[in-house]
Protein backbone atom coordinates (compact mmCIF):
# COMPACT_ATOMS: atom_id res chain seq x y z
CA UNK A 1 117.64 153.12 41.84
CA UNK A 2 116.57 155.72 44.07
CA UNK A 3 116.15 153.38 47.23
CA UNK A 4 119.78 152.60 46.68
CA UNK A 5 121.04 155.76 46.63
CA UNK A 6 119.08 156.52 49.96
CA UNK A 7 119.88 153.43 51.86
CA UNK A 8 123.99 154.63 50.51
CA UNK A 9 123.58 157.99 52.05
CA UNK A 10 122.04 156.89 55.47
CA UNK A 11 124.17 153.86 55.99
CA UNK A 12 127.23 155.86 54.91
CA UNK A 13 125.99 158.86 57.63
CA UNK A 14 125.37 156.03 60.34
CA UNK A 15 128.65 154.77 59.81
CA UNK A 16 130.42 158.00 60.05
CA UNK A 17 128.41 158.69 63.22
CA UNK A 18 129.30 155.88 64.69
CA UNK A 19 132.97 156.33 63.99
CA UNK A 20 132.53 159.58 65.28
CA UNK A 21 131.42 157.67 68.93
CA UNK A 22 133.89 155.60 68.46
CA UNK A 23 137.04 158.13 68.37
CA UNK A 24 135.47 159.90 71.23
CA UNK A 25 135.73 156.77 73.32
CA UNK A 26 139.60 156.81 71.62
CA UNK A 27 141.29 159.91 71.04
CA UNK A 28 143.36 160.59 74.48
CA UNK A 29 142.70 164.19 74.45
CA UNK A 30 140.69 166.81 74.41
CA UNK A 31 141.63 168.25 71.24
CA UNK A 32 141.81 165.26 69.14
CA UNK A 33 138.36 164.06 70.23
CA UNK A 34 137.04 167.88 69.06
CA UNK A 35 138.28 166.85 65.91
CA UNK A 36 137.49 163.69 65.86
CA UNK A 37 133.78 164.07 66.71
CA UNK A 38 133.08 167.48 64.69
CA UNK A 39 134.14 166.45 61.62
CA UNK A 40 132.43 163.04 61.30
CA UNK A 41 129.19 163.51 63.11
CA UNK A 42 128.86 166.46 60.68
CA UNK A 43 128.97 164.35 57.38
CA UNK A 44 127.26 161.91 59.35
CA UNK A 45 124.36 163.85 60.12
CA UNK A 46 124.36 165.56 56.80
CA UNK A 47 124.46 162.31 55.07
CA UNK A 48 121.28 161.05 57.10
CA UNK A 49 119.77 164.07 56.25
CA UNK A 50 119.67 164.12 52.81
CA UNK A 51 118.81 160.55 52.28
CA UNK A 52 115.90 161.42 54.04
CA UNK A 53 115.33 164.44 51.82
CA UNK A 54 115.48 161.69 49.14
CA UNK A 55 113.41 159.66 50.61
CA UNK A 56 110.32 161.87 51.31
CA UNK A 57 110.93 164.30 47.93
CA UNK A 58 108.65 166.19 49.48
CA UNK A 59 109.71 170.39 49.04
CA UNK A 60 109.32 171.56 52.51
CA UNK A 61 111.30 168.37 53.67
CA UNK A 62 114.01 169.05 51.26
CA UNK A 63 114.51 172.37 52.12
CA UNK A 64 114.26 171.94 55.73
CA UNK A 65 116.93 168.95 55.46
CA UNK A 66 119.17 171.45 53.02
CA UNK A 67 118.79 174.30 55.88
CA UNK A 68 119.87 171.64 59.14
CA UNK A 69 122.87 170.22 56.82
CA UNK A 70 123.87 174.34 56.17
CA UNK A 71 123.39 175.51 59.82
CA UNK A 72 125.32 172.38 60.84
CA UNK A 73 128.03 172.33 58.97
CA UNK A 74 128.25 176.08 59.77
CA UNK A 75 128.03 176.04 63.13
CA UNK A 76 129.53 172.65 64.63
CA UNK A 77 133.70 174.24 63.38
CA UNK A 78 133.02 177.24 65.15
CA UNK A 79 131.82 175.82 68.02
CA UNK A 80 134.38 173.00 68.42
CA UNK A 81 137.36 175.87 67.75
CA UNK A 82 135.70 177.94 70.69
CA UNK A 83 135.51 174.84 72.69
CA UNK A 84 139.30 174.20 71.88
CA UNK A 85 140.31 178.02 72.42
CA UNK A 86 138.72 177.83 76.03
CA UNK A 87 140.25 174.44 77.12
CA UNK A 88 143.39 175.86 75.67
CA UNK A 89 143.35 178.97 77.82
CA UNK A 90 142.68 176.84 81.18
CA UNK A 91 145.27 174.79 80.27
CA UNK A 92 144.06 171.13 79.84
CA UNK A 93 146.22 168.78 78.69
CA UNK A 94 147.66 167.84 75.84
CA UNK A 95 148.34 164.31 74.99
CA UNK A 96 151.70 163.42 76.06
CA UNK A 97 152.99 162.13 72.20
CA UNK A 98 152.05 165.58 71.20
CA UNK A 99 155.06 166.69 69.87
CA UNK A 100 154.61 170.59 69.14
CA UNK A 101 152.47 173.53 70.69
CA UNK A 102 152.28 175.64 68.04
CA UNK A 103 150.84 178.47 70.50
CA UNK A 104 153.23 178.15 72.77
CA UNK A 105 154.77 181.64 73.61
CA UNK A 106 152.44 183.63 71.07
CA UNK A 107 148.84 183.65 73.15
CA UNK A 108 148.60 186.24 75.63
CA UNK A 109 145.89 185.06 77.69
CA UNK A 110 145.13 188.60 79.06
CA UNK A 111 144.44 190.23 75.65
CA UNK A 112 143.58 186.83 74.17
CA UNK A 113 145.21 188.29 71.05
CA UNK A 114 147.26 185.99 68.97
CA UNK A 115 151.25 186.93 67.75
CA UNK A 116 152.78 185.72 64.39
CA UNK A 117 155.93 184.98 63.68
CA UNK A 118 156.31 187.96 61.98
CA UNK A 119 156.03 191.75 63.01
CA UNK A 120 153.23 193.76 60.74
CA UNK A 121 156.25 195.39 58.87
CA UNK A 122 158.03 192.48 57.73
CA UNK A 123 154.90 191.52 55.99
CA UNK A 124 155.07 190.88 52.24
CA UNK A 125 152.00 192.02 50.67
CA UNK A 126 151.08 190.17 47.08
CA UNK A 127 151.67 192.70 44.51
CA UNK A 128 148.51 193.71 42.54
């Protein structure tokens, strides 16, 4: 029962990987391939990883495969958003279908300091 249960995590984690190469090959920007690629090489790789924890049920493997799959999925958002924030502020191009830019007009690329809609005063603050 246990050999099925590994052989479903790491053929489900190669197949998300290899989805993930796929839409990189696909997406026809920038921004969609960040997406793309973050979000399934990350269960991809975390799935790998812990049928491998399964397979070796060994402590120090387990806990090593439980601290790659945490620093992972920790890391690989924040570094595709930075990625993203940097190609937004040189200005590469957005798919032509895109249809809105929702930081158009409130990114001030000198103080890199984001607006909102609305002014701090206008605010509504959840009553306690």
């Amino acid at each position: 029962m246990i050999n099925i249960l590994i052989a479903f995590c790491i053929g489900i984690g190669a197949i998300a990987i290899l989805l993930a190469s796929i839409g990189l090959l696909r997406m026809p920007d920038l921004y969609l391939r960040l997406s793309v690629t973050t979000k399934a090489a990350t269960l991809g790789v975390g799935l790998i990883l812990a049928g491998g924890a399964l397979y070796f049920q060994d402590v120090g493997v387990t806990s090593r495969a439980l601290a790659i799959i945490f620093f992972i999925t920790l890391t690989a958002p924040v570094s595709a958003q930075l990625i993203g924030r940097v190609a937004y502020l040189i200005k590469v191009k957005m798919w032509k279908h895109t249809i809105t830019d929702e930081l158009a007009g409130r990114y001030d690329s000198e103080s890199h300091a984001l607006e909102s809609d609305l002014k701090p005063d206008e605010v509504e603050l959840p009553q306690r």
